[in-house]
PDB file of N, CA and C in Angstrom:
ATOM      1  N   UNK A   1       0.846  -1.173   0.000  1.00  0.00           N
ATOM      2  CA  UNK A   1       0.000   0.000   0.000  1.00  0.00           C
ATOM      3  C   UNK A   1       0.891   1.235   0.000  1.00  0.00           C
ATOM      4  N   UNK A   2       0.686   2.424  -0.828  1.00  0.00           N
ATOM      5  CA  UNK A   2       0.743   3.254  -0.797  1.00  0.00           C
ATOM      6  C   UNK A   2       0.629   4.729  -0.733  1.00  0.00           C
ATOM      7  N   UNK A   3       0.893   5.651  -0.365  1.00  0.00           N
ATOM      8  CA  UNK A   3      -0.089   7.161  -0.218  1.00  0.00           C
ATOM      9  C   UNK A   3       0.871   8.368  -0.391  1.00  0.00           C
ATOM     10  N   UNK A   4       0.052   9.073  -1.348  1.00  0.00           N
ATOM     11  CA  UNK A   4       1.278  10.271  -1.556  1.00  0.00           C
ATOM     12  C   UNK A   4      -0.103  11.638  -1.505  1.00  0.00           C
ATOM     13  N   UNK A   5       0.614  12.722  -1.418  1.00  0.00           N
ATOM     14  CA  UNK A   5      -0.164  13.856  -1.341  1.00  0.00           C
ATOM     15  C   UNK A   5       0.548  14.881  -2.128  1.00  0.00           C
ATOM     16  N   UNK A   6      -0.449  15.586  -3.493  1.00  0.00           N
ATOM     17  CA  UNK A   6      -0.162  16.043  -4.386  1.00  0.00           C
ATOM     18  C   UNK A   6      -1.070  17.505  -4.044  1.00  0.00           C
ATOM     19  N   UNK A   7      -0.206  18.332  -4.640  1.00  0.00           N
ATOM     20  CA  UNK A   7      -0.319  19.585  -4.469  1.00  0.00           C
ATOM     21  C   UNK A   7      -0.577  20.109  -5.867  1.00  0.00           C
ATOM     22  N   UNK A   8      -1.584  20.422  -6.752  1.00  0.00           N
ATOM     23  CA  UNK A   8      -1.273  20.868  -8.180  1.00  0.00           C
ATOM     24  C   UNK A   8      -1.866  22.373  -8.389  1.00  0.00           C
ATOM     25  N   UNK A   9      -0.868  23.103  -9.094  1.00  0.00           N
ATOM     26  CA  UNK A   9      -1.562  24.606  -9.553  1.00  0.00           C
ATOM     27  C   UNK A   9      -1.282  24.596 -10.615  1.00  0.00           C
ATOM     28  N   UNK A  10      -2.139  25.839 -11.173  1.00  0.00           N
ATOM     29  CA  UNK A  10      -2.780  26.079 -12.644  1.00  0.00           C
ATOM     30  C   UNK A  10      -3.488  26.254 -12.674  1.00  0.00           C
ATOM     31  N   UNK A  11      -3.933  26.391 -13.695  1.00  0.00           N
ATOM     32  CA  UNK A  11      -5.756  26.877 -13.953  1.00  0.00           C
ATOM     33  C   UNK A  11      -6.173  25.702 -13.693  1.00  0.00           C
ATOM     34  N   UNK A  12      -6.788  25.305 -12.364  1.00  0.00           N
ATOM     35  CA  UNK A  12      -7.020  24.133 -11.839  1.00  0.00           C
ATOM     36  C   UNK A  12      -8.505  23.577 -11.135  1.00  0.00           C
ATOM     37  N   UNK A  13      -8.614  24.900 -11.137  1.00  0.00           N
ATOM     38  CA  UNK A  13     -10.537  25.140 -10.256  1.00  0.00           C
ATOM     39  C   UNK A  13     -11.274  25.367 -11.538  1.00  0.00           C
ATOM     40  N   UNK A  14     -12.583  25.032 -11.384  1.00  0.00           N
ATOM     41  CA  UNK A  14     -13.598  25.403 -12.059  1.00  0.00           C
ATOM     42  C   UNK A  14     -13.332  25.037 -13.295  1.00  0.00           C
ATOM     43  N   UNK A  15     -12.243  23.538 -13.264  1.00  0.00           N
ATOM     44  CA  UNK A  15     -12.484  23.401 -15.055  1.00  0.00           C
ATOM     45  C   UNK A  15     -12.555  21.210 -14.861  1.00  0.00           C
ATOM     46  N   UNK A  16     -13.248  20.750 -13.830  1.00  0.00           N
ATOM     47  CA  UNK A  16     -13.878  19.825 -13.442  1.00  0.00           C
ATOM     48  C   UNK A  16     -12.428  18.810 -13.011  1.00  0.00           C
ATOM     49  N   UNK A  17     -11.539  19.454 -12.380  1.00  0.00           N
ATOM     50  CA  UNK A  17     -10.637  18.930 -11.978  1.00  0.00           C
ATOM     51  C   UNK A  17     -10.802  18.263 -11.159  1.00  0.00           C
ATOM     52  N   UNK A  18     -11.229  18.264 -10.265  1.00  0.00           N
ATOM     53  CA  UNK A  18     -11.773  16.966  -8.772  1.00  0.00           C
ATOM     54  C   UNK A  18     -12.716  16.061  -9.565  1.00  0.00           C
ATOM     55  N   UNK A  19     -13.887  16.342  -9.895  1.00  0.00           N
ATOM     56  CA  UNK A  19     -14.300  15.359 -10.504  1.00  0.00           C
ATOM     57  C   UNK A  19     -13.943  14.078 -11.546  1.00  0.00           C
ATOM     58  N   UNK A  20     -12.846  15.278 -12.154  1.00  0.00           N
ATOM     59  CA  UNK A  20     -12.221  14.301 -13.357  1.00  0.00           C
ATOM     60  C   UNK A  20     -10.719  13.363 -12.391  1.00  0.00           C
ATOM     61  N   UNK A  21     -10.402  13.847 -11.379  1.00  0.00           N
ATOM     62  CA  UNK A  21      -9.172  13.031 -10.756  1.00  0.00           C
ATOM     63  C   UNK A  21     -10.089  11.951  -9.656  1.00  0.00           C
ATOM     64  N   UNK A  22     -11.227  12.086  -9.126  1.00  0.00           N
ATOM     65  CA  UNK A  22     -12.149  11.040  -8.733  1.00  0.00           C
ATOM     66  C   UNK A  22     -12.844  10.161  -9.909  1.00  0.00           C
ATOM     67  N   UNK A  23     -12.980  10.293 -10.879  1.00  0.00           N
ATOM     68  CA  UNK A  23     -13.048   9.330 -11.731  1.00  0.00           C
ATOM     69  C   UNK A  23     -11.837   8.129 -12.390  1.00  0.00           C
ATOM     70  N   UNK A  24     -10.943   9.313 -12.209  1.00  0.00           N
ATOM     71  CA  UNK A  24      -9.395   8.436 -12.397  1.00  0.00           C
ATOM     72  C   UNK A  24      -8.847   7.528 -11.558  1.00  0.00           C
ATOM     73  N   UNK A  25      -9.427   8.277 -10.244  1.00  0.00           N
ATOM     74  CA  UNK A  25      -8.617   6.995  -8.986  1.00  0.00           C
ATOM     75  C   UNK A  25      -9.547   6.134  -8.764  1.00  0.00           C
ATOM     76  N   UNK A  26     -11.258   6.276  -8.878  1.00  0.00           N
ATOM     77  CA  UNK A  26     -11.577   5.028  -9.146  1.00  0.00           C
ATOM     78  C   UNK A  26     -11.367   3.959  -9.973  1.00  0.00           C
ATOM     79  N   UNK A  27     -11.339   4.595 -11.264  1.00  0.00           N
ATOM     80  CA  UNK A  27     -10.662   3.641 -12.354  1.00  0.00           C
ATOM     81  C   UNK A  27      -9.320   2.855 -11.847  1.00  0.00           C
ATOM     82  N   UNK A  28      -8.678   3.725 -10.922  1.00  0.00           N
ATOM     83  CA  UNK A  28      -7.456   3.094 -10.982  1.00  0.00           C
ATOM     84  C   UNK A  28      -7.627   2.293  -9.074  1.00  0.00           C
ATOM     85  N   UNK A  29      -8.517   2.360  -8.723  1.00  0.00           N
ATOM     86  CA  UNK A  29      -8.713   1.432  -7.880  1.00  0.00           C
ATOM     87  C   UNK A  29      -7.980   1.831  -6.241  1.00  0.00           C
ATOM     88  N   UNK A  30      -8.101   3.380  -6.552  1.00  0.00           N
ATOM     89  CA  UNK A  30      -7.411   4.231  -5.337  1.00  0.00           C
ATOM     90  C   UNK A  30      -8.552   4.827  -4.619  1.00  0.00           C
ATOM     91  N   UNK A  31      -7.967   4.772  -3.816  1.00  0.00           N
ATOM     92  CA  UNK A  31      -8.810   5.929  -1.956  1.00  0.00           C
ATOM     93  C   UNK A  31      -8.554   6.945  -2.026  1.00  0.00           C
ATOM     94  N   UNK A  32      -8.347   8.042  -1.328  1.00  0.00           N
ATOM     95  CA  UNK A  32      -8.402   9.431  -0.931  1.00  0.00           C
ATOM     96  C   UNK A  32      -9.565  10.498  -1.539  1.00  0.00           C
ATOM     97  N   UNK A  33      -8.679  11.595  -1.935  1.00  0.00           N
ATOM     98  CA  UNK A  33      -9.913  12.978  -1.918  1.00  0.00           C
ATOM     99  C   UNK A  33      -9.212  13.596  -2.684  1.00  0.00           C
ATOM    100  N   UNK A  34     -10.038  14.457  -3.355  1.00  0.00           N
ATOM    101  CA  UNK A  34      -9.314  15.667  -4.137  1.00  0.00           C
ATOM    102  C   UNK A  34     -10.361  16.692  -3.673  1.00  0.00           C
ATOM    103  N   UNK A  35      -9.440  17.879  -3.413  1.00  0.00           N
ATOM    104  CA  UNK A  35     -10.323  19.223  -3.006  1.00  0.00           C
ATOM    105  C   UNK A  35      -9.612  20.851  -3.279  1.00  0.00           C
ATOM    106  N   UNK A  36     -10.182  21.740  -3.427  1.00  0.00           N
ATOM    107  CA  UNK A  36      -9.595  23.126  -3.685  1.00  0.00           C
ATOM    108  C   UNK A  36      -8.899  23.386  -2.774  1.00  0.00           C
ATOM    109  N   UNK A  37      -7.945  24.029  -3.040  1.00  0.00           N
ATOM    110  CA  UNK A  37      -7.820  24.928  -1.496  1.00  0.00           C
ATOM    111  C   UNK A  37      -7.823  26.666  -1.959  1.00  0.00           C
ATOM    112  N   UNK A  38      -7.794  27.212  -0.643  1.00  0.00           N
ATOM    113  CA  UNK A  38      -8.141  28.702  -0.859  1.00  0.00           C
ATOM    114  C   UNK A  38      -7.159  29.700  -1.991  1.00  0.00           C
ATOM    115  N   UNK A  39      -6.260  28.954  -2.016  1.00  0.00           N
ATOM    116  CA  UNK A  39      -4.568  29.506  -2.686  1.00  0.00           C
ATOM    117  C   UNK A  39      -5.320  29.989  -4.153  1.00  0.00           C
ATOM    118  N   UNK A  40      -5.898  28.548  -5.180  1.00  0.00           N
ATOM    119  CA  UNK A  40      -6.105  28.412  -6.266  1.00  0.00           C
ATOM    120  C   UNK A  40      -5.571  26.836  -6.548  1.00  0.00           C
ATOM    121  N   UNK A  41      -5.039  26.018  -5.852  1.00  0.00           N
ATOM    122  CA  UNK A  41      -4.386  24.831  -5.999  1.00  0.00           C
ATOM    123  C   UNK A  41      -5.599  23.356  -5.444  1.00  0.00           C
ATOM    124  N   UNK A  42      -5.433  22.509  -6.356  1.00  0.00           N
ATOM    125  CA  UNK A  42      -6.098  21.012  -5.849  1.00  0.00           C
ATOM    126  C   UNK A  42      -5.622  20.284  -5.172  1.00  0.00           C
ATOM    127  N   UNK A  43      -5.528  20.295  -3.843  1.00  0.00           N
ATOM    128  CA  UNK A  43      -4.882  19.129  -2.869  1.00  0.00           C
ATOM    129  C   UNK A  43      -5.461  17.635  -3.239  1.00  0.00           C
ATOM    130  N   UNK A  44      -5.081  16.832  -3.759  1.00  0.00           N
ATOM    131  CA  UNK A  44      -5.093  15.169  -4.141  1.00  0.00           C
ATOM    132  C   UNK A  44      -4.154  14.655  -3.090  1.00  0.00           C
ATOM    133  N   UNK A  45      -5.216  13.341  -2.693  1.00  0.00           N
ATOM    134  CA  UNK A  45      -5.009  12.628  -1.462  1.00  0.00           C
ATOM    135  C   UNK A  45      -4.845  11.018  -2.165  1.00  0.00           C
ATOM    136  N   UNK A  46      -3.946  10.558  -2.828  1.00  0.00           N
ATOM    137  CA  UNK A  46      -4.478   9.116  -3.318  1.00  0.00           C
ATOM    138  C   UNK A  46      -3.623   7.908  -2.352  1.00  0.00           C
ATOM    139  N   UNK A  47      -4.057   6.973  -2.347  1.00  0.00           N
ATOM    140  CA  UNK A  47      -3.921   5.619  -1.480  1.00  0.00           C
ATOM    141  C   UNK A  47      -4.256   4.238  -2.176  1.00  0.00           C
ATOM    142  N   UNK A  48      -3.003   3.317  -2.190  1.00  0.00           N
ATOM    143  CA  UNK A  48      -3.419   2.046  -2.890  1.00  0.00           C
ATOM    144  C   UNK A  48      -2.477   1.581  -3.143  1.00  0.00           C
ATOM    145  N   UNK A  49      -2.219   0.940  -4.849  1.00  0.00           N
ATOM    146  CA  UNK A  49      -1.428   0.019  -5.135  1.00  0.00           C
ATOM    147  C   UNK A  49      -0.226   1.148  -5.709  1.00  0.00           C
ATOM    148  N   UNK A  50       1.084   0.638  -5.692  1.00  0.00           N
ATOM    149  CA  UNK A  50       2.174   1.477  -5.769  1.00  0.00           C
ATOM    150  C   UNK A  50       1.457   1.745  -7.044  1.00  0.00           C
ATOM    151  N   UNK A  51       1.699   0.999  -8.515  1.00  0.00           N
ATOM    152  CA  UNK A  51       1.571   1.105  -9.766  1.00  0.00           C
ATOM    153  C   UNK A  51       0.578   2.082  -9.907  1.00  0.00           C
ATOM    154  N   UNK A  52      -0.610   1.461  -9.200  1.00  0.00           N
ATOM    155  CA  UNK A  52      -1.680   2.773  -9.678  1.00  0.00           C
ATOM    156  C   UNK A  52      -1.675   4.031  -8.892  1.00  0.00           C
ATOM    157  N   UNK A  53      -1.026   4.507  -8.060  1.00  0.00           N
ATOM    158  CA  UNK A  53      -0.662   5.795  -7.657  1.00  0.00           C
ATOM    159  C   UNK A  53       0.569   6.122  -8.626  1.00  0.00           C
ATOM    160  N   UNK A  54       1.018   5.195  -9.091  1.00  0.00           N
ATOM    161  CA  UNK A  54       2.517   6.374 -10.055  1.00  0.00           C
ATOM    162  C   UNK A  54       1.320   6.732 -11.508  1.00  0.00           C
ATOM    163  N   UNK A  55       0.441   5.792 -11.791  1.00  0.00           N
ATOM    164  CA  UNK A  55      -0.417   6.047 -12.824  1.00  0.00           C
ATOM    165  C   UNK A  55      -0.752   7.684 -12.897  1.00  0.00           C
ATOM    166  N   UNK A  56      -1.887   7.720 -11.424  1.00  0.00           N
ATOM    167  CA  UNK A  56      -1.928   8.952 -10.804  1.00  0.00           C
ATOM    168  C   UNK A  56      -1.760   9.916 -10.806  1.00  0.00           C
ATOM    169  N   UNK A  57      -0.085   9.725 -10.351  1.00  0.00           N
ATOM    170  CA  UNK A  57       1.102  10.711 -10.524  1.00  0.00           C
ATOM    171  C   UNK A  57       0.968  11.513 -12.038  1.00  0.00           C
ATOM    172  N   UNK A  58       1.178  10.838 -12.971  1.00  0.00           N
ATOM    173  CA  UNK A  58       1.001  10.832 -14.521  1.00  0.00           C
ATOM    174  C   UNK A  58      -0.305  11.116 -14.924  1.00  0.00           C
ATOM    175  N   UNK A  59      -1.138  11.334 -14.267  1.00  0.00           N
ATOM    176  CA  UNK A  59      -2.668  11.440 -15.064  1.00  0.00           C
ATOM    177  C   UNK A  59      -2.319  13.072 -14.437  1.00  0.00           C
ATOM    178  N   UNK A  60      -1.911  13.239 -12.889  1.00  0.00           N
ATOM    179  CA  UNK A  60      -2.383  14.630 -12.677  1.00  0.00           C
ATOM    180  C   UNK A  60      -1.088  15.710 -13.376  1.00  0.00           C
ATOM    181  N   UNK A  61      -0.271  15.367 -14.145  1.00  0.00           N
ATOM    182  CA  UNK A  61       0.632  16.242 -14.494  1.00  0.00           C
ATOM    183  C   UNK A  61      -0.059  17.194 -15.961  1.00  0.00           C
ATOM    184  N   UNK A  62      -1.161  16.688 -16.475  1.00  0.00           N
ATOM    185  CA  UNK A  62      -1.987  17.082 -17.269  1.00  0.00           C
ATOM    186  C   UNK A  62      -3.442  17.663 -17.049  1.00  0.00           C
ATOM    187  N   UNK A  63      -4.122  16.559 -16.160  1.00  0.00           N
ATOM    188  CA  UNK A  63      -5.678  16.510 -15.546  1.00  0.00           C
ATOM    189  C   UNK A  63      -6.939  16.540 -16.866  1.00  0.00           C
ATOM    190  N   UNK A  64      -8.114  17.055 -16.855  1.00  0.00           N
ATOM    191  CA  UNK A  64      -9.091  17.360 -17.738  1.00  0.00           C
ATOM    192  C   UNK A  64      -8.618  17.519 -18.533  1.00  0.00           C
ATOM    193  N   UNK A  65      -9.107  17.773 -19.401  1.00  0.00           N
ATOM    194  CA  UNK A  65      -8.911  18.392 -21.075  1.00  0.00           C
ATOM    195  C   UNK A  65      -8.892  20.085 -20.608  1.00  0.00           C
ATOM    196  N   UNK A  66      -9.945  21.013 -20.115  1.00  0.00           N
ATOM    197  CA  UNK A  66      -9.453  22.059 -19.810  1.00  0.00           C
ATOM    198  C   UNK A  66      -8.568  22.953 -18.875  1.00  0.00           C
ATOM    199  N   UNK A  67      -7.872  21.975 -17.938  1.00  0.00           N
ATOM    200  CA  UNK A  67      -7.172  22.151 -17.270  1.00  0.00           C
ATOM    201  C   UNK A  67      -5.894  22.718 -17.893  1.00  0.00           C
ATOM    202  N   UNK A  68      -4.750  23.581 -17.140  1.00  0.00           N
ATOM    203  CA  UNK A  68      -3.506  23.814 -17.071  1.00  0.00           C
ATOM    204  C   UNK A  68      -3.029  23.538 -16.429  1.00  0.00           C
ATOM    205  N   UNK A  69      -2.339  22.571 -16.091  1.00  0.00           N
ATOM    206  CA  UNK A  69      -0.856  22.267 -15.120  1.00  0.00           C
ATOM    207  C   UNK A  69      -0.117  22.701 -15.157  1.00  0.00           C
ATOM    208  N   UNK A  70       0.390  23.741 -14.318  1.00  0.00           N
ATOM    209  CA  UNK A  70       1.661  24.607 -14.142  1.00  0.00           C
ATOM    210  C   UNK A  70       2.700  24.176 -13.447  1.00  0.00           C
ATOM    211  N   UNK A  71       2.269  22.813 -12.376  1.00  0.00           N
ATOM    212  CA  UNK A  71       3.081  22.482 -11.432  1.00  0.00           C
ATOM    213  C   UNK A  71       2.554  21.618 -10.466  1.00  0.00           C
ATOM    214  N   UNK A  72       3.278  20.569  -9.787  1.00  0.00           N
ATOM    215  CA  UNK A  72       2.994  19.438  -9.050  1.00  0.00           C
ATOM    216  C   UNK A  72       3.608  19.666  -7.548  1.00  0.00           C
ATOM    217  N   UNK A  73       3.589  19.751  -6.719  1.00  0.00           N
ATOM    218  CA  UNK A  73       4.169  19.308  -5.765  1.00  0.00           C
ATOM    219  C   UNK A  73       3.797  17.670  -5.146  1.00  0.00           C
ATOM    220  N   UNK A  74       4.531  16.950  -4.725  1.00  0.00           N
ATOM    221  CA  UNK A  74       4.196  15.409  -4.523  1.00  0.00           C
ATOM    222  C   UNK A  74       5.246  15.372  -3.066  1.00  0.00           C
ATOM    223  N   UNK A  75       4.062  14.638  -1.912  1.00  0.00           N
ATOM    224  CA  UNK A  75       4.823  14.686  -0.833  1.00  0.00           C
ATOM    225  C   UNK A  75       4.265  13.216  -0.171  1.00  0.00           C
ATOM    226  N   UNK A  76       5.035  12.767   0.956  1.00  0.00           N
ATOM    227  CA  UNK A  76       4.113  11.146   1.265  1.00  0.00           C
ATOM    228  C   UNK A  76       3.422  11.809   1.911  1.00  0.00           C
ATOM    229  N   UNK A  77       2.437  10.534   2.552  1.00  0.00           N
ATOM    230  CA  UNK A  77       1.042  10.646   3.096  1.00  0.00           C
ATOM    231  C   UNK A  77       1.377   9.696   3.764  1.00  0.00           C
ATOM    232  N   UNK A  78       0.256   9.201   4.753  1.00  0.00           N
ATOM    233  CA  UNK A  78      -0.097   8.408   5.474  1.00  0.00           C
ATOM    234  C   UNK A  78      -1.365   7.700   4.925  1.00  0.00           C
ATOM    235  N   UNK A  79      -1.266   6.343   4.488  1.00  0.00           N
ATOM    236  CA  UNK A  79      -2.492   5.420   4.281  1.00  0.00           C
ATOM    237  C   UNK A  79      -3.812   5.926   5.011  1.00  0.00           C
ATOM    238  N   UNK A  80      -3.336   6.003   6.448  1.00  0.00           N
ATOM    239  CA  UNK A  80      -4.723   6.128   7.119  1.00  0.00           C
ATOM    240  C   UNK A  80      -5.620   7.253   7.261  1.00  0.00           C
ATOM    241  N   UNK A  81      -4.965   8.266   6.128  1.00  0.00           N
ATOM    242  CA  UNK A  81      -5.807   9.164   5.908  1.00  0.00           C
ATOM    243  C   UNK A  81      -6.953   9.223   5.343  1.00  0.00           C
ATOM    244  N   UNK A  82      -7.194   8.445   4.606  1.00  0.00           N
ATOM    245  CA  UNK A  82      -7.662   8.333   3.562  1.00  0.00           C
ATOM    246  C   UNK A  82      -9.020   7.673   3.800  1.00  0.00           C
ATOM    247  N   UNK A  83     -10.166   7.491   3.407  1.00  0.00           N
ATOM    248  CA  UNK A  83     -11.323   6.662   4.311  1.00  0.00           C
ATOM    249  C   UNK A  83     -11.369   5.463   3.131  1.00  0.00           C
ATOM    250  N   UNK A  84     -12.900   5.311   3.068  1.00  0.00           N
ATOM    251  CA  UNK A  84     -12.902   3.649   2.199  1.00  0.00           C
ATOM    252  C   UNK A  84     -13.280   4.186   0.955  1.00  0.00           C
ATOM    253  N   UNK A  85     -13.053   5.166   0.236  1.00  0.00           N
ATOM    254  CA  UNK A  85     -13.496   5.593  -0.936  1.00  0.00           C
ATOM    255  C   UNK A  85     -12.523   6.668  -1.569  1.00  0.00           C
ATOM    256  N   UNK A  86     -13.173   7.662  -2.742  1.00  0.00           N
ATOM    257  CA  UNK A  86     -12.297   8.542  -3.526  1.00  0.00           C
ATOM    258  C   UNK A  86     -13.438   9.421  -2.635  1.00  0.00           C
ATOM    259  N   UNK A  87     -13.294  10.560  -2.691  1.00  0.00           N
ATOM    260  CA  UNK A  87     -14.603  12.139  -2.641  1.00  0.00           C
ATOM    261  C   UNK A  87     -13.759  13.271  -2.630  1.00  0.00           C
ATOM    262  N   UNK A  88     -14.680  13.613  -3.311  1.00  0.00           N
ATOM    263  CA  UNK A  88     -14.432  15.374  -3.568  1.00  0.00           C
ATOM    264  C   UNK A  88     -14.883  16.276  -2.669  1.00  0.00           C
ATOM    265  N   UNK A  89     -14.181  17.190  -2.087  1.00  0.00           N
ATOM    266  CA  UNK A  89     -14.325  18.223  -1.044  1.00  0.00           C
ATOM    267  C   UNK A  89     -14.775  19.778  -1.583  1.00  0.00           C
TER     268      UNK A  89
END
């Protein structure tokens, strides 16, 4: 098991970025949360199998189709953050 905590800015709000990274980590069979924060940045919370968190990693360096990624920050986490599902905050 694994858990990392991603920090992403860019034009990152209001262009279905949480929704579209909760569709991804279900697909990819991951836990955590994705949510705004006040800055302008999406805090992503993912938890699971190494492979499908580096997937992850690689899906959020792009995100939506209208998204801009300007930048990643990637830091560990703790598994037990995370509850029994993906959700958006």
């Amino acid at each position: 098991m694994a858990a990392a905590r991603f920090f992403v800015s860019g034009h990152v709000q209001g262009v279905f970025f949480r929704a579209s990274a909760r569709n991804e980590a279900l697909h990819l069979g991951l836990r955590g949360y994705a949510r705004n924060l006040h800055d302008g940045r999406v805090e992503v919370l993912a938890v699971g199998d190494v492979q499908a968190l580096e997937h992850m990693a690689e899906w959020l360096k792009h995100g939506p189709p209208h998204a801009r990624v300007e930048g990643i920050e990637r830091l560990a986490a703790d598994d037990g953050e995370a509850g029994p599902d993906f959700e958006t905050a």
